[in-house]
PDB file of N, CA and C in Angstrom:
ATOM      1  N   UNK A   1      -0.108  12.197  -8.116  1.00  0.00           N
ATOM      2  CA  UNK A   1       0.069  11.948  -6.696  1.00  0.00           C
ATOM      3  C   UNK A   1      -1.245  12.006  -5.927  1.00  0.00           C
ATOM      4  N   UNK A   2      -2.216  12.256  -6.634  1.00  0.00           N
ATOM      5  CA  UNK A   2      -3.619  12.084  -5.490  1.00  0.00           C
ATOM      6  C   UNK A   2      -5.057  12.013  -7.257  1.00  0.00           C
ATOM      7  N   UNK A   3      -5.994  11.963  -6.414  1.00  0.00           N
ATOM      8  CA  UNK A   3      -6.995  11.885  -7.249  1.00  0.00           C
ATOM      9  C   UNK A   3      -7.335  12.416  -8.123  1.00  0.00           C
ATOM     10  N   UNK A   4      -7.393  13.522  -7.534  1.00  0.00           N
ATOM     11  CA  UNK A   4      -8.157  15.048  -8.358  1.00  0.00           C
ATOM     12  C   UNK A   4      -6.295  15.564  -9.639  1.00  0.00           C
ATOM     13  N   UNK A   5      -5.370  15.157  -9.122  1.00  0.00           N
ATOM     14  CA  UNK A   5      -4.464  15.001 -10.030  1.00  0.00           C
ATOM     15  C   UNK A   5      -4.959  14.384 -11.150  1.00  0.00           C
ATOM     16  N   UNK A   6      -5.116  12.789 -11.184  1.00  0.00           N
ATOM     17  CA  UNK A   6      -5.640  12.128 -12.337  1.00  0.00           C
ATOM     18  C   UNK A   6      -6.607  12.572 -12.922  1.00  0.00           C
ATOM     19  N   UNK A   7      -8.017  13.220 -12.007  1.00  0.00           N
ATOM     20  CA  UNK A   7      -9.158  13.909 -12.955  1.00  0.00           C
ATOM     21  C   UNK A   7      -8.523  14.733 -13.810  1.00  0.00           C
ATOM     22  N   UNK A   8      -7.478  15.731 -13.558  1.00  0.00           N
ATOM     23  CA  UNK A   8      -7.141  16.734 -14.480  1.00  0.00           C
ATOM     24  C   UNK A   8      -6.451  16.327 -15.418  1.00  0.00           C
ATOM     25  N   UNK A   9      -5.285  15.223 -15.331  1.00  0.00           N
ATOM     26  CA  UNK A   9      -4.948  15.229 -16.071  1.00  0.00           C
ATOM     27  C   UNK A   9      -5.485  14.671 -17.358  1.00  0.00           C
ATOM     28  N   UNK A  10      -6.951  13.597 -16.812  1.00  0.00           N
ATOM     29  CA  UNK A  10      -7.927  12.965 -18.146  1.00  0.00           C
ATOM     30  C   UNK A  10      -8.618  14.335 -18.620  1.00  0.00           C
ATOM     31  N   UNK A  11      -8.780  14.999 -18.016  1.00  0.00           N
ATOM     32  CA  UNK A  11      -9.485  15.959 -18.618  1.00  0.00           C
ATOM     33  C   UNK A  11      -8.803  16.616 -19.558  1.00  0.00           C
ATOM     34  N   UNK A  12      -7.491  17.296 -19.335  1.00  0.00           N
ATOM     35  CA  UNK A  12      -6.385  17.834 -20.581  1.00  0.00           C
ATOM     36  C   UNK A  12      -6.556  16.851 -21.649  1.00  0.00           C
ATOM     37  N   UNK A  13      -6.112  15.809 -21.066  1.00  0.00           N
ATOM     38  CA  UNK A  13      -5.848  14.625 -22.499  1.00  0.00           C
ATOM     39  C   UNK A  13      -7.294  14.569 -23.313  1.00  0.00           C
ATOM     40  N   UNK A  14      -8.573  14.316 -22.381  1.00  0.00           N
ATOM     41  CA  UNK A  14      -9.563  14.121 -23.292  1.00  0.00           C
ATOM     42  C   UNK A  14     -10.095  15.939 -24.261  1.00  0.00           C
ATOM     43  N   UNK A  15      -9.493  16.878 -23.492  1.00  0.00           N
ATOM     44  CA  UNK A  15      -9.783  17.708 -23.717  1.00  0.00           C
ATOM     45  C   UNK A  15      -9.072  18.312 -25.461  1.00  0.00           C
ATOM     46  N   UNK A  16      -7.910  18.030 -25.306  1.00  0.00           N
ATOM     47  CA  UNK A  16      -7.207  17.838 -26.661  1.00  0.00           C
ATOM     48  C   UNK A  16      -7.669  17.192 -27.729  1.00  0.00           C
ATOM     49  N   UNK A  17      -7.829  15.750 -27.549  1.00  0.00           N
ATOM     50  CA  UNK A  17      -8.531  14.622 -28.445  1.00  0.00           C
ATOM     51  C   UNK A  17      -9.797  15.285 -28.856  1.00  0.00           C
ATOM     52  N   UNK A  18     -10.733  15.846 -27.990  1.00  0.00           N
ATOM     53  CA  UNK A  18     -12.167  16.642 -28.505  1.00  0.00           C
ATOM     54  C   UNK A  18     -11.546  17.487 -29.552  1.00  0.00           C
ATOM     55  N   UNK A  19     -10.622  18.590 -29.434  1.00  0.00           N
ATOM     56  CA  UNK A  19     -10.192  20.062 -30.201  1.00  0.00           C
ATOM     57  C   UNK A  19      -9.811  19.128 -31.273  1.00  0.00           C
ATOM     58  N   UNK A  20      -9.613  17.713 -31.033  1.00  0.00           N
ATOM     59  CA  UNK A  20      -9.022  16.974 -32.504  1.00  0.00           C
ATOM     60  C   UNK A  20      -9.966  16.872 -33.516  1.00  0.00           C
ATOM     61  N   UNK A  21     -11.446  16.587 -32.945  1.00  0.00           N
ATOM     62  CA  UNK A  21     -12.095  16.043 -33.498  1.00  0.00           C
ATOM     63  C   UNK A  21     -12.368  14.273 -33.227  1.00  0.00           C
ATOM     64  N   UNK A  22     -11.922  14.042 -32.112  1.00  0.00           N
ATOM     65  CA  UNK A  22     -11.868  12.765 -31.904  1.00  0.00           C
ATOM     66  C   UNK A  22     -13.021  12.600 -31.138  1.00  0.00           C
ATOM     67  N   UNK A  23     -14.220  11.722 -31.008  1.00  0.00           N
ATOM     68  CA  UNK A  23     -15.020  11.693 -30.143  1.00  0.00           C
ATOM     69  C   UNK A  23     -14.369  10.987 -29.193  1.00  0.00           C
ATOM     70  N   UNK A  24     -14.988  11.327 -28.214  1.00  0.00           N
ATOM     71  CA  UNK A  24     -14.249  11.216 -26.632  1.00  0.00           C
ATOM     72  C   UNK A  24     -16.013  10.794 -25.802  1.00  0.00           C
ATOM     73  N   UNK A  25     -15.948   9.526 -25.211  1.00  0.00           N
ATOM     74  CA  UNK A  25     -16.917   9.474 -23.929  1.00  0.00           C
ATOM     75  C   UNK A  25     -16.165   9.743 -22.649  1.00  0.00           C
ATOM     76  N   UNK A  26     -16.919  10.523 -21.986  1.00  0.00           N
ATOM     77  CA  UNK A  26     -16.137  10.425 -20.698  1.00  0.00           C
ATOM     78  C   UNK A  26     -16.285   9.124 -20.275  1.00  0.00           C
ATOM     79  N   UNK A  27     -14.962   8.489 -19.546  1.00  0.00           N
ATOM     80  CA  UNK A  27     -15.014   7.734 -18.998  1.00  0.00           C
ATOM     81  C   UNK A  27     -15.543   7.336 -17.492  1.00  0.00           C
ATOM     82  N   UNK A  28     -15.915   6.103 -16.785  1.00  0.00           N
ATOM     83  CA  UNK A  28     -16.108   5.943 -15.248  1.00  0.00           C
ATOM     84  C   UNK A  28     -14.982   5.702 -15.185  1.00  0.00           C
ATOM     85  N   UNK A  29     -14.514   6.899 -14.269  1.00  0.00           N
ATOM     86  CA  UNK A  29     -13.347   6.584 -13.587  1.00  0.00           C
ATOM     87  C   UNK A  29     -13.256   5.606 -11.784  1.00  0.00           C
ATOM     88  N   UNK A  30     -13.140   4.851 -11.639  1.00  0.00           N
ATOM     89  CA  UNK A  30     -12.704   4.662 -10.175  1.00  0.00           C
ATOM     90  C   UNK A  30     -11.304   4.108  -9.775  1.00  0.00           C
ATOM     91  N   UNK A  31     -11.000   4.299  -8.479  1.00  0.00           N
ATOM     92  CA  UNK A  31      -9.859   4.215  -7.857  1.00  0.00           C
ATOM     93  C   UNK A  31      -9.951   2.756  -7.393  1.00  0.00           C
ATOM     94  N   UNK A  32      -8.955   1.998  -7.641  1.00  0.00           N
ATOM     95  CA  UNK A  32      -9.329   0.073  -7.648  1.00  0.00           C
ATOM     96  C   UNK A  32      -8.083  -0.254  -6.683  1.00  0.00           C
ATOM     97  N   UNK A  33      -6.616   0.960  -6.850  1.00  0.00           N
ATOM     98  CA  UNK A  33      -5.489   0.179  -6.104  1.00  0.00           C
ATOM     99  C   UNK A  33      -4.611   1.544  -5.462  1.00  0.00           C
ATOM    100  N   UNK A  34      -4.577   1.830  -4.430  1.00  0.00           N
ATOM    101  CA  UNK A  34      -3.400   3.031  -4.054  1.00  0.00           C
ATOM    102  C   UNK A  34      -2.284   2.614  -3.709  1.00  0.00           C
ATOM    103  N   UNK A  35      -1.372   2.860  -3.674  1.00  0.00           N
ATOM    104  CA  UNK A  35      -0.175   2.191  -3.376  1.00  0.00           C
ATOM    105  C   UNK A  35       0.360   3.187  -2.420  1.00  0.00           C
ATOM    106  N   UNK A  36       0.628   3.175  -1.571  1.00  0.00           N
ATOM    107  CA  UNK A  36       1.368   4.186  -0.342  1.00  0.00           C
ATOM    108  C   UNK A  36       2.701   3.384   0.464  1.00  0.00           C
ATOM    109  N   UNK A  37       3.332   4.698   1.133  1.00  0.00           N
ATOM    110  CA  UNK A  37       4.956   4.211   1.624  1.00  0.00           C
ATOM    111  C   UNK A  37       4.591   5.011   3.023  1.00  0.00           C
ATOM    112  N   UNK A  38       5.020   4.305   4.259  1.00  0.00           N
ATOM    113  CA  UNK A  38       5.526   4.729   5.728  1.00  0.00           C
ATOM    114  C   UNK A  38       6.829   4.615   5.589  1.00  0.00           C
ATOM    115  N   UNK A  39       7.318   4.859   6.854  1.00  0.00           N
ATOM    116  CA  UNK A  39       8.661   4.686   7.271  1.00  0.00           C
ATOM    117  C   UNK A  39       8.489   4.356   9.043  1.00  0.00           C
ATOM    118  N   UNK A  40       8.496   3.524   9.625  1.00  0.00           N
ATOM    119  CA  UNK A  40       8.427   3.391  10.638  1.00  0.00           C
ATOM    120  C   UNK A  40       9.302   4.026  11.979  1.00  0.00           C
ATOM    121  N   UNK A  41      10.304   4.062  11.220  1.00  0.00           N
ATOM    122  CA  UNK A  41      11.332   4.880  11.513  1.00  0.00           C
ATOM    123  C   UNK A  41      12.420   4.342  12.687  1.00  0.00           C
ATOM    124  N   UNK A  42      12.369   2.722  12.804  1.00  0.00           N
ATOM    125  CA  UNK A  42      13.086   1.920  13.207  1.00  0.00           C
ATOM    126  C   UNK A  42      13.511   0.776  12.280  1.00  0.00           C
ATOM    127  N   UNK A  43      14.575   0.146  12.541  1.00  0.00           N
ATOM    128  CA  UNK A  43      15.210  -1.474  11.825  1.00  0.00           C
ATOM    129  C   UNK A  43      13.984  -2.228  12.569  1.00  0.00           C
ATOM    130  N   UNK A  44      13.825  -3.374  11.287  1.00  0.00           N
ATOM    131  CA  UNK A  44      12.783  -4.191  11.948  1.00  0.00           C
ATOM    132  C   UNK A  44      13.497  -5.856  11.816  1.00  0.00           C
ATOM    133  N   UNK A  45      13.098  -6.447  12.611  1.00  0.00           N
ATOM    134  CA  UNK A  45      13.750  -8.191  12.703  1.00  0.00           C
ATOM    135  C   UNK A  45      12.694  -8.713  11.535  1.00  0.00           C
ATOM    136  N   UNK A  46      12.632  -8.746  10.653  1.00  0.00           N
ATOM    137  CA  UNK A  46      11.374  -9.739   9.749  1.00  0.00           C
ATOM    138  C   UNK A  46      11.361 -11.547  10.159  1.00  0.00           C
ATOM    139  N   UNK A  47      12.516 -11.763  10.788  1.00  0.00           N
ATOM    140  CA  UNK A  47      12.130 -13.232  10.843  1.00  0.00           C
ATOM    141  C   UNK A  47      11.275 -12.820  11.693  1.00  0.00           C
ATOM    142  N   UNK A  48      11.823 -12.480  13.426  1.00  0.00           N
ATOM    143  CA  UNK A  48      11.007 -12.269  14.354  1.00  0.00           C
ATOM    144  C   UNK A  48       9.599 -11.872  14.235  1.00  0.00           C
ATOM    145  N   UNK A  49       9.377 -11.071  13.370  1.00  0.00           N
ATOM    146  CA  UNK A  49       8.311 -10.457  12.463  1.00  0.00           C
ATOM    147  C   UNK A  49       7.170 -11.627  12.237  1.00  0.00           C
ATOM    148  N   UNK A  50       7.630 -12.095  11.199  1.00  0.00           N
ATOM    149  CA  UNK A  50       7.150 -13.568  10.604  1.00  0.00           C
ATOM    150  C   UNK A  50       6.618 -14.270  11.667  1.00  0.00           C
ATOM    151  N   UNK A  51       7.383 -14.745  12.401  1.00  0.00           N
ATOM    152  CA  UNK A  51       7.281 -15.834  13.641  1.00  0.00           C
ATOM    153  C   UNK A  51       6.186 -15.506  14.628  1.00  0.00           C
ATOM    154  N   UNK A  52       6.165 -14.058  15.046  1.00  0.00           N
ATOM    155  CA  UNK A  52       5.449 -13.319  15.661  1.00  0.00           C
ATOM    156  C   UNK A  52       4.176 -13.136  14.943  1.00  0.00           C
ATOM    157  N   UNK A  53       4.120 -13.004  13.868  1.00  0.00           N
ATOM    158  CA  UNK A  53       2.545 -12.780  13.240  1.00  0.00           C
ATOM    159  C   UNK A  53       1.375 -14.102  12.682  1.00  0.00           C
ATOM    160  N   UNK A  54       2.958 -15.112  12.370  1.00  0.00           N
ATOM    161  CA  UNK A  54       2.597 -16.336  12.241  1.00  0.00           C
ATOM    162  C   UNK A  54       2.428 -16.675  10.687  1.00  0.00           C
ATOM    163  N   UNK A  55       2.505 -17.713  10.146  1.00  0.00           N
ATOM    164  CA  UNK A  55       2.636 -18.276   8.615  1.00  0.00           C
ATOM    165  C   UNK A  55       1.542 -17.757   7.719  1.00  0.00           C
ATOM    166  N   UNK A  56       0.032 -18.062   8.447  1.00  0.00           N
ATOM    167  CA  UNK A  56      -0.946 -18.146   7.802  1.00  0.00           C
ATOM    168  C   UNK A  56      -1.133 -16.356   6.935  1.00  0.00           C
ATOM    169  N   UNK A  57      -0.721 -15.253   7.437  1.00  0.00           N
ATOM    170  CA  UNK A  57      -1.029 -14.176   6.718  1.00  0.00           C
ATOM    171  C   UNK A  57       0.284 -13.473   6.130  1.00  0.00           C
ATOM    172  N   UNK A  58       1.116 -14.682   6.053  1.00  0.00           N
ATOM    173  CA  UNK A  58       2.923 -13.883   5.747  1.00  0.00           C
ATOM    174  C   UNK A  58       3.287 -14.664   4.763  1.00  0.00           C
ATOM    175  N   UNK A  59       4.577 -14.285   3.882  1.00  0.00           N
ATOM    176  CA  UNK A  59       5.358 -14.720   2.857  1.00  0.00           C
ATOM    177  C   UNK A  59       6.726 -14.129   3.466  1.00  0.00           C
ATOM    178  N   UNK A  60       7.377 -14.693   3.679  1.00  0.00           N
ATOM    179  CA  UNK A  60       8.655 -14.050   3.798  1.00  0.00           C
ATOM    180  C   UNK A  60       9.646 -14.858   3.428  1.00  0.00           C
ATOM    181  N   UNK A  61      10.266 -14.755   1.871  1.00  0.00           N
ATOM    182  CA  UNK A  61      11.988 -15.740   1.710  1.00  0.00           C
ATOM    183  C   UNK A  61      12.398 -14.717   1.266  1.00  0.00           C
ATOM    184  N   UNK A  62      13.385 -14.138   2.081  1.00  0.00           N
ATOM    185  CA  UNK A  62      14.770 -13.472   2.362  1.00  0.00           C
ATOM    186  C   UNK A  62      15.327 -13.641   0.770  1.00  0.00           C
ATOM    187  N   UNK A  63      15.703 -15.412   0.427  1.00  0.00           N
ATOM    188  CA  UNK A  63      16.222 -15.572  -0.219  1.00  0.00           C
ATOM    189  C   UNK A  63      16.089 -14.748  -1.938  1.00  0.00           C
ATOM    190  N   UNK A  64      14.711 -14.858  -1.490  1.00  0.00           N
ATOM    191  CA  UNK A  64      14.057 -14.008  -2.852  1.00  0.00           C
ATOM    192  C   UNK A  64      13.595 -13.191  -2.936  1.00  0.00           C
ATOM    193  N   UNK A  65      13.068 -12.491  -1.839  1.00  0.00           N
ATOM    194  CA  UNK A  65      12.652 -10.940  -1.836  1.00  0.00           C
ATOM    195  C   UNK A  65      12.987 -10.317  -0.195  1.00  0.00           C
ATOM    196  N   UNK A  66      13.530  -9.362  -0.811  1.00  0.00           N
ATOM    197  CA  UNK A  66      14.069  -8.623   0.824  1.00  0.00           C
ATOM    198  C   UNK A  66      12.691  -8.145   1.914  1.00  0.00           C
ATOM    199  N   UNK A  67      11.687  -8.256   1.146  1.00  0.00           N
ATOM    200  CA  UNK A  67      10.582  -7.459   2.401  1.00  0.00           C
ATOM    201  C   UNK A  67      10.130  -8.883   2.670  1.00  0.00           C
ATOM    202  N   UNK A  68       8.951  -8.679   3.316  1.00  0.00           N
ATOM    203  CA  UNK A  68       8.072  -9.629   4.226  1.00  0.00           C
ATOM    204  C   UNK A  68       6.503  -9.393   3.397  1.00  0.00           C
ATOM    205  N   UNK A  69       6.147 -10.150   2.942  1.00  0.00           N
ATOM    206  CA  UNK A  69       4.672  -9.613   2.757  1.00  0.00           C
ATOM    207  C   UNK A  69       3.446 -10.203   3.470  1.00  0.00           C
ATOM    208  N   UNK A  70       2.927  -8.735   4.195  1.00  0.00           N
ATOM    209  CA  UNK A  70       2.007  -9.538   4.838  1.00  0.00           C
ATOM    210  C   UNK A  70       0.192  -8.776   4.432  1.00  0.00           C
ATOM    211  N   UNK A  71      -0.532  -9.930   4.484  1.00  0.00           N
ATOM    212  CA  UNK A  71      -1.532  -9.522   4.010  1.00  0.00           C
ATOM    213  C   UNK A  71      -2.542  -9.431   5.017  1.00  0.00           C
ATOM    214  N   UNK A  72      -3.366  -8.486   5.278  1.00  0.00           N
ATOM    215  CA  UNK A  72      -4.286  -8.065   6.713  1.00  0.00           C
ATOM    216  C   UNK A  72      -5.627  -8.518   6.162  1.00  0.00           C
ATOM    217  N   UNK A  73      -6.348  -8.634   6.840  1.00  0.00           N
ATOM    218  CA  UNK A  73      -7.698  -8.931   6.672  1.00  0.00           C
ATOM    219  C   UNK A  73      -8.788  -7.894   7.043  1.00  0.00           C
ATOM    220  N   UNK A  74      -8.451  -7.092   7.879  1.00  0.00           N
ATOM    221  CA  UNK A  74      -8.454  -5.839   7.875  1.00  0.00           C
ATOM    222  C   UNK A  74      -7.995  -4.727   8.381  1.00  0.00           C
ATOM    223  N   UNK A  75      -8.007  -3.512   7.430  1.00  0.00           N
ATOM    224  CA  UNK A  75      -8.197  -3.511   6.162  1.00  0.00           C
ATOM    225  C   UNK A  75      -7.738  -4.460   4.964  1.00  0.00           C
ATOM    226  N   UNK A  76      -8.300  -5.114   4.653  1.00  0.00           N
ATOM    227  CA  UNK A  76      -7.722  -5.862   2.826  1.00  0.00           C
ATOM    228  C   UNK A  76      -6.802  -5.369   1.956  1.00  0.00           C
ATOM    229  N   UNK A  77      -5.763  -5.358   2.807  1.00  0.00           N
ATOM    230  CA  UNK A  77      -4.614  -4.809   1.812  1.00  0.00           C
ATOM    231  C   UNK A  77      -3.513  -6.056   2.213  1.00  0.00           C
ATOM    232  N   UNK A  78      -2.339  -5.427   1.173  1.00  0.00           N
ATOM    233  CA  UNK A  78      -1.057  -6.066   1.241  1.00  0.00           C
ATOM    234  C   UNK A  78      -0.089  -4.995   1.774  1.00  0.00           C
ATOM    235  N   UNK A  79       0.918  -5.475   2.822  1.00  0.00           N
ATOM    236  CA  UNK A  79       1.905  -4.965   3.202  1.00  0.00           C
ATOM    237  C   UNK A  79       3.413  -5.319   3.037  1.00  0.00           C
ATOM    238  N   UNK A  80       4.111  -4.717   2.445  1.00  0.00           N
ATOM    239  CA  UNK A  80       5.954  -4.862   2.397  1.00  0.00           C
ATOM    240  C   UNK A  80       6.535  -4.178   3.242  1.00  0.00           C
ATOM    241  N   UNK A  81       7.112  -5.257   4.055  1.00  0.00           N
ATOM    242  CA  UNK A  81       7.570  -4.448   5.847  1.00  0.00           C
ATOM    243  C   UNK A  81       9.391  -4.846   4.751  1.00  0.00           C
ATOM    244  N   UNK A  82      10.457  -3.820   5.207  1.00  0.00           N
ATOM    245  CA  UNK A  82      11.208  -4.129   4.786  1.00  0.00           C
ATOM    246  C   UNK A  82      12.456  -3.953   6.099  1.00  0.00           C
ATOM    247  N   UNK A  83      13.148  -4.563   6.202  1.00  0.00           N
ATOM    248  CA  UNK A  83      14.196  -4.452   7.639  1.00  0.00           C
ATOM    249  C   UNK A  83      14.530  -3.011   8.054  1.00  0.00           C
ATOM    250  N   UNK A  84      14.526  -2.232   6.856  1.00  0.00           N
ATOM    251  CA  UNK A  84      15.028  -0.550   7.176  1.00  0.00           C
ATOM    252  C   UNK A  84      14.004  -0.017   8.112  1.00  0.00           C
ATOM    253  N   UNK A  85      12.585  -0.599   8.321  1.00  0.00           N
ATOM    254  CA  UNK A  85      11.451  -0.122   8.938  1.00  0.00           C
ATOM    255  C   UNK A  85      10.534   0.389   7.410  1.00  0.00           C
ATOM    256  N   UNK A  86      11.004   0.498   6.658  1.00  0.00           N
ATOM    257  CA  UNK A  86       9.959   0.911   5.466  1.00  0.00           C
ATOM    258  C   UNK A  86       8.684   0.422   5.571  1.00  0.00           C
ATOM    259  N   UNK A  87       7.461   0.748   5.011  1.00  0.00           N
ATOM    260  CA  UNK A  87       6.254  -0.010   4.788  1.00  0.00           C
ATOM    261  C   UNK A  87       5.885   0.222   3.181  1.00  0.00           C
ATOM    262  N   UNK A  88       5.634  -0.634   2.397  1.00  0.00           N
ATOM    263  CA  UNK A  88       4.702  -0.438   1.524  1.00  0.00           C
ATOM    264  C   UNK A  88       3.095  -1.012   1.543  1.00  0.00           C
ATOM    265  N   UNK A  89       2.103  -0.202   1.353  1.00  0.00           N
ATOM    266  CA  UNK A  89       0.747  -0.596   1.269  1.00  0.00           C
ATOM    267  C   UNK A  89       0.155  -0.349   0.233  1.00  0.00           C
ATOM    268  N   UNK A  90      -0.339  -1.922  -0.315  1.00  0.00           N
ATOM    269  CA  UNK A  90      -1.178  -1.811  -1.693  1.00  0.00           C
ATOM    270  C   UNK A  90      -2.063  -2.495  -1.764  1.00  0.00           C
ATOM    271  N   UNK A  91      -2.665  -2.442  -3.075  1.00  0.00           N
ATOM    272  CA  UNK A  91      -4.975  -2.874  -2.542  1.00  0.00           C
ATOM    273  C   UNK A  91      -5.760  -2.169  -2.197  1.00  0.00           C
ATOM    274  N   UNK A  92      -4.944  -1.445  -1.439  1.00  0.00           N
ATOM    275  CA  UNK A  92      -6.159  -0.367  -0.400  1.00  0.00           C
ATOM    276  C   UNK A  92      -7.152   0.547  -1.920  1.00  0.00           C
ATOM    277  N   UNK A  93      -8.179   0.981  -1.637  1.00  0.00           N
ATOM    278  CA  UNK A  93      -9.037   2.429  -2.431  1.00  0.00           C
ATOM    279  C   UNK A  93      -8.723   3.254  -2.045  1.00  0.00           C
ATOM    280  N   UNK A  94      -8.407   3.849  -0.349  1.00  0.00           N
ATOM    281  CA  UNK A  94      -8.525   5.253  -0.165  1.00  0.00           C
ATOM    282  C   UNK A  94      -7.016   5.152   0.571  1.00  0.00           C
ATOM    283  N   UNK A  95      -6.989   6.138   1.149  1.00  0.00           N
ATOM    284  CA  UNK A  95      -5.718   6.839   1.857  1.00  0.00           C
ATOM    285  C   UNK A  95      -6.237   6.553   3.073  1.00  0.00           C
ATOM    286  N   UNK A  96      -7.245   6.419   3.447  1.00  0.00           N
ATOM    287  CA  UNK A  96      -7.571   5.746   4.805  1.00  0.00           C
ATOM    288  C   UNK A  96      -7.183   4.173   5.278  1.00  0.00           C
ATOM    289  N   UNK A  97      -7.348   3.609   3.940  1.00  0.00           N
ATOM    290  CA  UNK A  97      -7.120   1.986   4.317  1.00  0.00           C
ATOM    291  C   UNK A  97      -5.517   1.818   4.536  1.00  0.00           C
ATOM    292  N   UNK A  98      -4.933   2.614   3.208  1.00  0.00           N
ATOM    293  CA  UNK A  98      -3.414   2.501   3.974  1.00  0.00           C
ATOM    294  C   UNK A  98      -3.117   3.280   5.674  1.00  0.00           C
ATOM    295  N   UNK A  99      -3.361   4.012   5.490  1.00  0.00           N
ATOM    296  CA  UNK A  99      -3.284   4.129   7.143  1.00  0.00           C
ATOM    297  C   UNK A  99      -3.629   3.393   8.150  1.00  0.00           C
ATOM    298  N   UNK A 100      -4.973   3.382   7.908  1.00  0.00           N
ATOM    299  CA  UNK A 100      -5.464   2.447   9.211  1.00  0.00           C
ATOM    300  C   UNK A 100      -4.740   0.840   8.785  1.00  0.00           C
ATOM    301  N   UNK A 101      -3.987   0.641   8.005  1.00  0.00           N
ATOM    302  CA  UNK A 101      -2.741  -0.879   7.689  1.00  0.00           C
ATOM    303  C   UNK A 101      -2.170  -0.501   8.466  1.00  0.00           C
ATOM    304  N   UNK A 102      -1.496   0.668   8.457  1.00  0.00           N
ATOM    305  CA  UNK A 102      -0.244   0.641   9.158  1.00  0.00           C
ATOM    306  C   UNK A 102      -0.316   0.825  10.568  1.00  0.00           C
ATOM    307  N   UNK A 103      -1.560   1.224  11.114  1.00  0.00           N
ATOM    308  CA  UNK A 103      -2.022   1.596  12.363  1.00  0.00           C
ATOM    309  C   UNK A 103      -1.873   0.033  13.057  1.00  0.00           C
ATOM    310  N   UNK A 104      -2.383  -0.881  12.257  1.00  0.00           N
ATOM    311  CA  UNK A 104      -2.845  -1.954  12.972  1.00  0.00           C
ATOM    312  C   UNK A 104      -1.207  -2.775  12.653  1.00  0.00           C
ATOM    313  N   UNK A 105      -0.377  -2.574  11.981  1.00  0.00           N
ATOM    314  CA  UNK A 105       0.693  -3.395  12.176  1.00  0.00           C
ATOM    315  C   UNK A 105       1.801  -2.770  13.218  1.00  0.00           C
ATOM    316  N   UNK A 106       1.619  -1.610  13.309  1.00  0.00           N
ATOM    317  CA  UNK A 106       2.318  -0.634  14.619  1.00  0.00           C
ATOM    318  C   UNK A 106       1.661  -1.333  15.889  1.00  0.00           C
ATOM    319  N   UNK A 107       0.224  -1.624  15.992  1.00  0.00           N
ATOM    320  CA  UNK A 107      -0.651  -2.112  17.225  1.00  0.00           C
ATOM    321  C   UNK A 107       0.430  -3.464  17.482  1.00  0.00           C
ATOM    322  N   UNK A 108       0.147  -4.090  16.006  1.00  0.00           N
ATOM    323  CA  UNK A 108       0.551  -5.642  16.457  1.00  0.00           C
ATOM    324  C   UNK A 108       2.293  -5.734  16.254  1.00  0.00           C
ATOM    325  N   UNK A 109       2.981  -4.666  16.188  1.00  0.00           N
ATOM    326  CA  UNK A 109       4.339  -4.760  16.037  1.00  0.00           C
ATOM    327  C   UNK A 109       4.323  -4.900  17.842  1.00  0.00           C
ATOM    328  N   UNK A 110       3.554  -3.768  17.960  1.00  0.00           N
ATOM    329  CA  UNK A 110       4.100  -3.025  19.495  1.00  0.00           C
ATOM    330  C   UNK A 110       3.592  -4.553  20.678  1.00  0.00           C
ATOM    331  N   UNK A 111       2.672  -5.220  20.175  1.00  0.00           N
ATOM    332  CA  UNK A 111       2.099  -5.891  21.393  1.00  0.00           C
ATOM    333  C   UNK A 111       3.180  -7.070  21.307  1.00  0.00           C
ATOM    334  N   UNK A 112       3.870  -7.153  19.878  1.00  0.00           N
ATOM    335  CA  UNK A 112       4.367  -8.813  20.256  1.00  0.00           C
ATOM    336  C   UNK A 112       6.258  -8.134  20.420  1.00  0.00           C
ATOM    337  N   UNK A 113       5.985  -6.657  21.001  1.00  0.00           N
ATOM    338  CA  UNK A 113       7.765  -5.979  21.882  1.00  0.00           C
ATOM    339  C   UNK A 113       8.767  -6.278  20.987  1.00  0.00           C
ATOM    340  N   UNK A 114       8.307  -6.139  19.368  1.00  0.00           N
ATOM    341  CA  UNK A 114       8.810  -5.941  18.077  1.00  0.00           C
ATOM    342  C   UNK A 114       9.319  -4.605  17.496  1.00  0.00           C
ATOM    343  N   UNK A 115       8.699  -3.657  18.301  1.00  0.00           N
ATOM    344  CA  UNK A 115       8.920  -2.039  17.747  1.00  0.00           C
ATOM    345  C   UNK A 115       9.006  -1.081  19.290  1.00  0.00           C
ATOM    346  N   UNK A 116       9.607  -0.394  18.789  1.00  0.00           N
ATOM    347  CA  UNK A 116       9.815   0.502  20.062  1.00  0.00           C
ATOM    348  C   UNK A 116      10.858   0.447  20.662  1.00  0.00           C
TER     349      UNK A 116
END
């Protein structure tokens, strides 16, 4: 569930494999994709959604997937707005980029009198 989780747990694993006799390099580890969940904590209209944000940064068929995906430019992530108000955010590196996603789709929920 966070970073320093994964350090430990490579470290047990590589730490075992050594007591094996297995040579072990440590690896470069970096963080490439976080995946994080909001809850907005309202029902959201996704057509209205869509229409309101406009084609060029959205995917939305109902028919085939229940969320909306919309992709920001910044931060460079992907977002799954889902009608319950859910958010999913993925792409991001840190725990900052998902936030500041969701900051800026709350901004642009609220300006186009979509949320609230």
């Amino acid at each position: 569930n966070s970073i320093e989780a994964v350090h430990e747990s490579l470290d047990t694993v590589f730490g075992e494999l050594r007591a094996l006799q297995i040579p072990i390099e440590d690896p470069e580890i970096t963080v490439q994709n976080i995946v994080t969940s909001a809850d907005l904590g309202e029902s959201l209209n996704l057509n209205a959604i869509a229409i309101g944000l406009g084609l060029e940064h959205i995917e939305y068929e109902p028919e085939q997937f229940p969320g909306l995906v919309y992709r920001l430019d910044e931060p460079e992530v992907v977002a799954l707005l889902f009608g319950s108000g859910k958010v999913v955010v993925t792409g991001g590196t840190s725990a900052d980029d998902a936030a500041a996603a969701v900051d800026v789709i709350v901004e642009e929920l609220n300006g186009l009198g979509l949320l609230g």
